[in-house]
N, C-alpha and C. Protein backbone atom coordinates (compact mmCIF):
# COMPACT_ATOMS: atom_id res chain seq x y z
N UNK A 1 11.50 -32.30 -122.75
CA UNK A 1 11.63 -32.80 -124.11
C UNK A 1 11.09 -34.22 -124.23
N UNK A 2 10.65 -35.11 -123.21
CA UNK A 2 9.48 -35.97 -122.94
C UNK A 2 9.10 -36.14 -124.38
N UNK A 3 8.05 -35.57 -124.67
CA UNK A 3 7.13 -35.60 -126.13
C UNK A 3 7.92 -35.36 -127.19
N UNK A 4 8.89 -34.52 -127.43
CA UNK A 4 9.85 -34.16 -128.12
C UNK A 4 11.17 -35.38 -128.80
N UNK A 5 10.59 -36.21 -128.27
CA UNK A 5 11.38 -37.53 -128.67
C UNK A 5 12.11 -37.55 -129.93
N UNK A 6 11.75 -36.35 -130.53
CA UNK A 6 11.94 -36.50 -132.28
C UNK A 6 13.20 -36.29 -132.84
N UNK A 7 14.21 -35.97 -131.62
CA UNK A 7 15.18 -35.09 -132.15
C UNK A 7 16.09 -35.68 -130.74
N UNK A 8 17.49 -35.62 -131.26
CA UNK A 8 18.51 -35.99 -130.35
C UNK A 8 19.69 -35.12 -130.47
N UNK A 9 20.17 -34.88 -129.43
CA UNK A 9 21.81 -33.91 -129.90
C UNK A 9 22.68 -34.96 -130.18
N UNK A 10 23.58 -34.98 -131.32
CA UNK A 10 24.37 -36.03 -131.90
C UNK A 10 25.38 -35.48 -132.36
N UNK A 11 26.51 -35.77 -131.05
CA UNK A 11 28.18 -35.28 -131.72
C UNK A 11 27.76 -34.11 -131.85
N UNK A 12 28.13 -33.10 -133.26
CA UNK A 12 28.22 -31.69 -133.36
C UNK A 12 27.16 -31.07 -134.27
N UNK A 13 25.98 -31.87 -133.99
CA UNK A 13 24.54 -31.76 -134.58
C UNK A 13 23.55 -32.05 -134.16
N UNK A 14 22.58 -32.00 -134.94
CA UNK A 14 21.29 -32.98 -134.08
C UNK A 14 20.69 -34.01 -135.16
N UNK A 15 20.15 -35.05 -134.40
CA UNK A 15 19.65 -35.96 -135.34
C UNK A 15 18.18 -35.86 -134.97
N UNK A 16 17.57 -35.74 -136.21
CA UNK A 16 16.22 -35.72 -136.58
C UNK A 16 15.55 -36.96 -137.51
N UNK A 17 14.35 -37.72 -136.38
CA UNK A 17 13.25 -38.63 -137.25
C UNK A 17 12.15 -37.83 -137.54
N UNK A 18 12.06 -38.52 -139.18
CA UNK A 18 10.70 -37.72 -139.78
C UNK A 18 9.98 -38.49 -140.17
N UNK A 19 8.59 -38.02 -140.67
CA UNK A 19 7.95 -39.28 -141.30
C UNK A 19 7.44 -38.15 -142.33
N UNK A 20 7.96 -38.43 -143.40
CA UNK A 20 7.88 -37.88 -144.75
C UNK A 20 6.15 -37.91 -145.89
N UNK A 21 5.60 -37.11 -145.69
CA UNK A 21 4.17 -37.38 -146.61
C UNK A 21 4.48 -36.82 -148.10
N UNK A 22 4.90 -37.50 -149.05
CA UNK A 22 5.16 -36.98 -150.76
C UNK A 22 4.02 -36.59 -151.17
N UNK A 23 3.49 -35.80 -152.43
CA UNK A 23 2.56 -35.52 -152.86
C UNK A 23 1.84 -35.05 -151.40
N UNK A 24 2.12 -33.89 -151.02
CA UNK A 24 0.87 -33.49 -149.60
C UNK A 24 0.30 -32.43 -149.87
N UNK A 25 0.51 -32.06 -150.72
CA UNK A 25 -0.37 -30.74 -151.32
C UNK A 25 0.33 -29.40 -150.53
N UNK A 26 0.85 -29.27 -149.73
CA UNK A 26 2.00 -28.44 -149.67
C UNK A 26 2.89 -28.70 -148.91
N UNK A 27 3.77 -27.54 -148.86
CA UNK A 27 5.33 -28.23 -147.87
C UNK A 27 4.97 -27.36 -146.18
N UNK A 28 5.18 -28.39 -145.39
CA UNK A 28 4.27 -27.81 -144.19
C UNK A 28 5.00 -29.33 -143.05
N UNK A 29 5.35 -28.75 -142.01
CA UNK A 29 5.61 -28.95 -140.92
C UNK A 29 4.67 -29.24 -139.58
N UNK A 30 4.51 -30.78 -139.20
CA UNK A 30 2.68 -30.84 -138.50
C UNK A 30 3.30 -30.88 -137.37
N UNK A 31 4.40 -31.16 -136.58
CA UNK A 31 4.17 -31.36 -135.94
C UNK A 31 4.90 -32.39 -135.14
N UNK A 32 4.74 -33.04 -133.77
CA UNK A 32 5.52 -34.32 -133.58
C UNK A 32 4.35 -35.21 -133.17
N UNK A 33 4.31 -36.86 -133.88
CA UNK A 33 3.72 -37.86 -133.89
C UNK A 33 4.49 -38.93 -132.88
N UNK A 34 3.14 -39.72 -132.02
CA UNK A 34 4.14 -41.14 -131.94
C UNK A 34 3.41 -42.07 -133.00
N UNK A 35 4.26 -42.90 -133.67
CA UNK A 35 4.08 -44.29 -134.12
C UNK A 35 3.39 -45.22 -133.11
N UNK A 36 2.73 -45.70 -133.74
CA UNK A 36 2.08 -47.56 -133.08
C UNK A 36 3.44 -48.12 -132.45
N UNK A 37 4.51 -48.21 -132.54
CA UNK A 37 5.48 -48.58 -132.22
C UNK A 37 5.82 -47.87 -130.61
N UNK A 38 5.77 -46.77 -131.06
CA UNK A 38 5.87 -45.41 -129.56
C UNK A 38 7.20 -44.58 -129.85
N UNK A 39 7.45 -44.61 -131.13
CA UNK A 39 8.90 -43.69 -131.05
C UNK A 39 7.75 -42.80 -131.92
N UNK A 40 8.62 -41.54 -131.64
CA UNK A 40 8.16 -39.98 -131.80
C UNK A 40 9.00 -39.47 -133.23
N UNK A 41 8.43 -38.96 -134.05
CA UNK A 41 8.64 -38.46 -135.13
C UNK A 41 8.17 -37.28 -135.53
N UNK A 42 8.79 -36.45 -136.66
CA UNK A 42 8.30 -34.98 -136.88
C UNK A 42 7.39 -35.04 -138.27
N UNK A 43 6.19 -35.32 -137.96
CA UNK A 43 5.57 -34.96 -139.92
C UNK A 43 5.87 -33.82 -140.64
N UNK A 44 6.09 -34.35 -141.54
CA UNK A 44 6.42 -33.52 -142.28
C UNK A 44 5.32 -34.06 -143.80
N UNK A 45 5.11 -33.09 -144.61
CA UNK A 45 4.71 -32.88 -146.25
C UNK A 45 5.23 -32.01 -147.33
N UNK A 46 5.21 -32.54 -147.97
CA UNK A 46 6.12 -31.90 -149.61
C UNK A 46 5.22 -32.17 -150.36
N UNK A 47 5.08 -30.76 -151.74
CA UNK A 47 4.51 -30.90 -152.70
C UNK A 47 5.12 -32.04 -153.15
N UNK A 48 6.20 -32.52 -153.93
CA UNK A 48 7.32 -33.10 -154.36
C UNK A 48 6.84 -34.10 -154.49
N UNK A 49 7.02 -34.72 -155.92
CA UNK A 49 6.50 -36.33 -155.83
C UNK A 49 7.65 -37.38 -155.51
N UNK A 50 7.57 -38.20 -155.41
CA UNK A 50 8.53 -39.37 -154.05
C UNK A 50 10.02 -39.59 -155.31
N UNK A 51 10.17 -38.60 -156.72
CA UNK A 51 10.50 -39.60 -157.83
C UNK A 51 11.77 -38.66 -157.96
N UNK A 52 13.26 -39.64 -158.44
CA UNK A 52 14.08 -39.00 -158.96
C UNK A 52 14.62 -37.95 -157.36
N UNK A 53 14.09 -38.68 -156.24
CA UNK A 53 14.99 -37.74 -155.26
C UNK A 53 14.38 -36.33 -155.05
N UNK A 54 13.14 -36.13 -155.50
CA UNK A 54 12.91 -35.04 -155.16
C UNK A 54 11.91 -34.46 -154.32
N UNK A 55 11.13 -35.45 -153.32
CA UNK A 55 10.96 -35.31 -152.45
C UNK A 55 11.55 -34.96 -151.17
N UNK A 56 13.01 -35.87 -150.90
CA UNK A 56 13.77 -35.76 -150.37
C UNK A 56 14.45 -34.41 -150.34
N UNK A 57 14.53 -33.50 -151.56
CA UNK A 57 15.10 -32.56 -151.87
C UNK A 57 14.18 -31.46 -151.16
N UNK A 58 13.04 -31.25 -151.34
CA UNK A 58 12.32 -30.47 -150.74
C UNK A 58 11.98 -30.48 -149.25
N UNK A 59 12.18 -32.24 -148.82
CA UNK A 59 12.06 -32.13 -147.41
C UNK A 59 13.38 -31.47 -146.66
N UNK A 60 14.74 -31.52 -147.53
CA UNK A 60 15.39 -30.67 -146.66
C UNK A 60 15.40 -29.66 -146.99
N UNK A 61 15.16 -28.75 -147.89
CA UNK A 61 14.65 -27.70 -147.84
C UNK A 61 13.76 -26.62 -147.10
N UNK A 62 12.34 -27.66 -146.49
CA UNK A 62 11.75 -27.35 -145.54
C UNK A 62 12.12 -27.16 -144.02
N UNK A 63 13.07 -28.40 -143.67
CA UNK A 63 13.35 -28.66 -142.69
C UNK A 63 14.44 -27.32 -142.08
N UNK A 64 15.14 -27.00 -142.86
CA UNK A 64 16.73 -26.23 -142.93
C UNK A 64 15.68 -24.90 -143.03
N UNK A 65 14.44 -24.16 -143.47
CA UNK A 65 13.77 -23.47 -143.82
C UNK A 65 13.04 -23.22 -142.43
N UNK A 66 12.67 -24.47 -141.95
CA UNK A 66 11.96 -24.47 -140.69
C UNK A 66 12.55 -23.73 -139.14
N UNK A 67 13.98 -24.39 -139.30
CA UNK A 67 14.53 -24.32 -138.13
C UNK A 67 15.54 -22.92 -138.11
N UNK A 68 15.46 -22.43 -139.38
CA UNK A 68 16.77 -21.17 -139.41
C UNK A 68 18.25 -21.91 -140.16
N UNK A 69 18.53 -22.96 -140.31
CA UNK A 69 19.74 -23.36 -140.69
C UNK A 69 19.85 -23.51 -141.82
N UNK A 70 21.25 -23.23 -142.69
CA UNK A 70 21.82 -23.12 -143.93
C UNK A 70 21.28 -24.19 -144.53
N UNK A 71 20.98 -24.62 -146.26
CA UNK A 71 20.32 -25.77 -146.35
C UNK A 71 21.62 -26.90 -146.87
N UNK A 72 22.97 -26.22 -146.55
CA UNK A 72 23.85 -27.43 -146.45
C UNK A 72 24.34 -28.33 -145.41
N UNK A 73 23.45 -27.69 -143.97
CA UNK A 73 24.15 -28.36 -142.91
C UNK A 73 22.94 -29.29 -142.32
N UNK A 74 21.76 -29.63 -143.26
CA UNK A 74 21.04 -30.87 -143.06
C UNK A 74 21.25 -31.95 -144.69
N UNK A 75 20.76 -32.77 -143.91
CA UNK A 75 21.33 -34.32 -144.73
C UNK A 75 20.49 -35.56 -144.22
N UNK A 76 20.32 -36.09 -145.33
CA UNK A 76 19.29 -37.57 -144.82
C UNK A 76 20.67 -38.57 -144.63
N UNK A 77 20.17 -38.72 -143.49
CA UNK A 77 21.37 -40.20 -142.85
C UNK A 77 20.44 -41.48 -143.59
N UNK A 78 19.21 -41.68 -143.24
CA UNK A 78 19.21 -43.13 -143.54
C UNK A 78 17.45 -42.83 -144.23
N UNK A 79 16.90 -44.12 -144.91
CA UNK A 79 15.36 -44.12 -145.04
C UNK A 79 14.98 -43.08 -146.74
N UNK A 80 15.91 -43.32 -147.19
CA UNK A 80 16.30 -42.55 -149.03
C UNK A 80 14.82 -42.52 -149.19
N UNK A 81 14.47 -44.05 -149.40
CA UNK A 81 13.38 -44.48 -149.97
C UNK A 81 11.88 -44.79 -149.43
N UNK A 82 11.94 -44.37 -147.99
CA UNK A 82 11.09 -44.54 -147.27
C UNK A 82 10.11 -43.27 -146.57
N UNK A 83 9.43 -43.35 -146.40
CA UNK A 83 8.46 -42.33 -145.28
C UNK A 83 9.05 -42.05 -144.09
N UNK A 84 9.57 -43.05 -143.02
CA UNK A 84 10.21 -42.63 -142.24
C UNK A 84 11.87 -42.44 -142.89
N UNK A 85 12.62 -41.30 -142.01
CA UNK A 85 13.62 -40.90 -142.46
C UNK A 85 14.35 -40.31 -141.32
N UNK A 86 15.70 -40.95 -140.84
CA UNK A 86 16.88 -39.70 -140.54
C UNK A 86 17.72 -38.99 -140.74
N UNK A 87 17.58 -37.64 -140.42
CA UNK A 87 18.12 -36.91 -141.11
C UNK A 87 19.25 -36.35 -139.99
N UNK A 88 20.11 -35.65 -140.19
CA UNK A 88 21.57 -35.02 -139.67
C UNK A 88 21.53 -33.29 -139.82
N UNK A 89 21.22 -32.56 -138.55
CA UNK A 89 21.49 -31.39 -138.86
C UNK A 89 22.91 -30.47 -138.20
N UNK A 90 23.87 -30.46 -138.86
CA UNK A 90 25.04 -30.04 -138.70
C UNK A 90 24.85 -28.69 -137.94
N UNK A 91 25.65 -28.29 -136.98
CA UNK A 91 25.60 -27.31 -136.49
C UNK A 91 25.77 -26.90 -134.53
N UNK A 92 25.34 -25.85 -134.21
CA UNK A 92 25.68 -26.02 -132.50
C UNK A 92 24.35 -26.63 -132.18
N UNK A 93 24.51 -27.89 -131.32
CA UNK A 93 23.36 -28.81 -130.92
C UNK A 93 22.21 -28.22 -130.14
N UNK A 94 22.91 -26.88 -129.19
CA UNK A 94 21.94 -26.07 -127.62
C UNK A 94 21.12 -25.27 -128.89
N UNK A 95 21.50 -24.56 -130.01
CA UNK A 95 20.95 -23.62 -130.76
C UNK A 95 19.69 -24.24 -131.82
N UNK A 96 20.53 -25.73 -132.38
CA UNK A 96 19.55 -26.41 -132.78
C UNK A 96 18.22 -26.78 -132.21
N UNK A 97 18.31 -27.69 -131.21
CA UNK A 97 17.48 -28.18 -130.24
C UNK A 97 16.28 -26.90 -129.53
N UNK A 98 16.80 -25.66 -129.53
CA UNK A 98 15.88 -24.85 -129.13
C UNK A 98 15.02 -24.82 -130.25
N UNK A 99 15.45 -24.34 -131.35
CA UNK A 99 14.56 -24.21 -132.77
C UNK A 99 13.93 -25.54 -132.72
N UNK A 100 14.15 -26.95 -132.76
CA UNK A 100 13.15 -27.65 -132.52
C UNK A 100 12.58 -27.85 -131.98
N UNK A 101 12.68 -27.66 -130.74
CA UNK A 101 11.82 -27.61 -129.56
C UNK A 101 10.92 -26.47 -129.95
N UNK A 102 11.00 -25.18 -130.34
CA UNK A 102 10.14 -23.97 -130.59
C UNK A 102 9.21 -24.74 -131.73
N UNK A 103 9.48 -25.41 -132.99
CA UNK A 103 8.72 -25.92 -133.87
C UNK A 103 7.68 -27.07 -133.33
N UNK A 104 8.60 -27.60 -132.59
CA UNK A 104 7.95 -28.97 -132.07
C UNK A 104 6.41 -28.07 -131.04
N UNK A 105 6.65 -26.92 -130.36
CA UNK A 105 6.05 -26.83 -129.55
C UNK A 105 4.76 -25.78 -130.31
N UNK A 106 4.76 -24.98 -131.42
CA UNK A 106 4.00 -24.70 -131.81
C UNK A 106 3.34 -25.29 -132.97
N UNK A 107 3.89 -25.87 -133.00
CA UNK A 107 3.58 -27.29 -134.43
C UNK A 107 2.72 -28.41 -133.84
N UNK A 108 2.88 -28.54 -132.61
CA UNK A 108 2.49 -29.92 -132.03
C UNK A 108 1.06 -29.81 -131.97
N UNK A 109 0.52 -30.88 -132.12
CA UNK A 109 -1.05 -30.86 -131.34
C UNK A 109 -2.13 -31.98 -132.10
């Protein structure tokens, strides 16, 4: 999970960094990035324009869409207003973490 940096098991979930693209012309899952910085993140894009929260709305939509999980047991922890974003996915962490790891690994590149 080296490259996979994107995602952590947290307490009785997993915590997920994203880096959010609004207006991307569709809702689509790229992949895992590092930042200039060197921390690892999951791109993500939403039709959704950045306004009234509803970007945000569609990125968990996607995300909870992506991985198999209910779309009440993900949640943005921090980054409302920003491109980068963490998010909280409620649930068993070994079950989570595989589904990201499966996304991360055919998504990646």
């Amino acid at each position: 999970m080296a490259e996979a940096a994107a995602w952590s098991a947290e307490g009785d979930g997993v915590a997920l960094w994203v880096r959010l693209t609004p207006k991307g012309g569709r809702d689509a899952v790229e992949g895992v990035e590092r930042l200039a910085d060197g921390r690892a993140v999951l791109k993500a894009r939403v039709r959704a324009p950045p306004e009234d929260g509803r970007a945000n709305d569609a990125l968990v939509e996607l995300v909870a869409e992506t991985i198999g999980a209910p779309r009440r047991t993900v949640s943005i922890v921090s980054g409302h207003t920003a491109r980068l974003k963490k998010l909280f996915i409620a649930g068993d962490p070994a079950r989570l973490l595989a589904a990201l790891e499966k996304t991360g690994a055919t998504k990646n590149g």
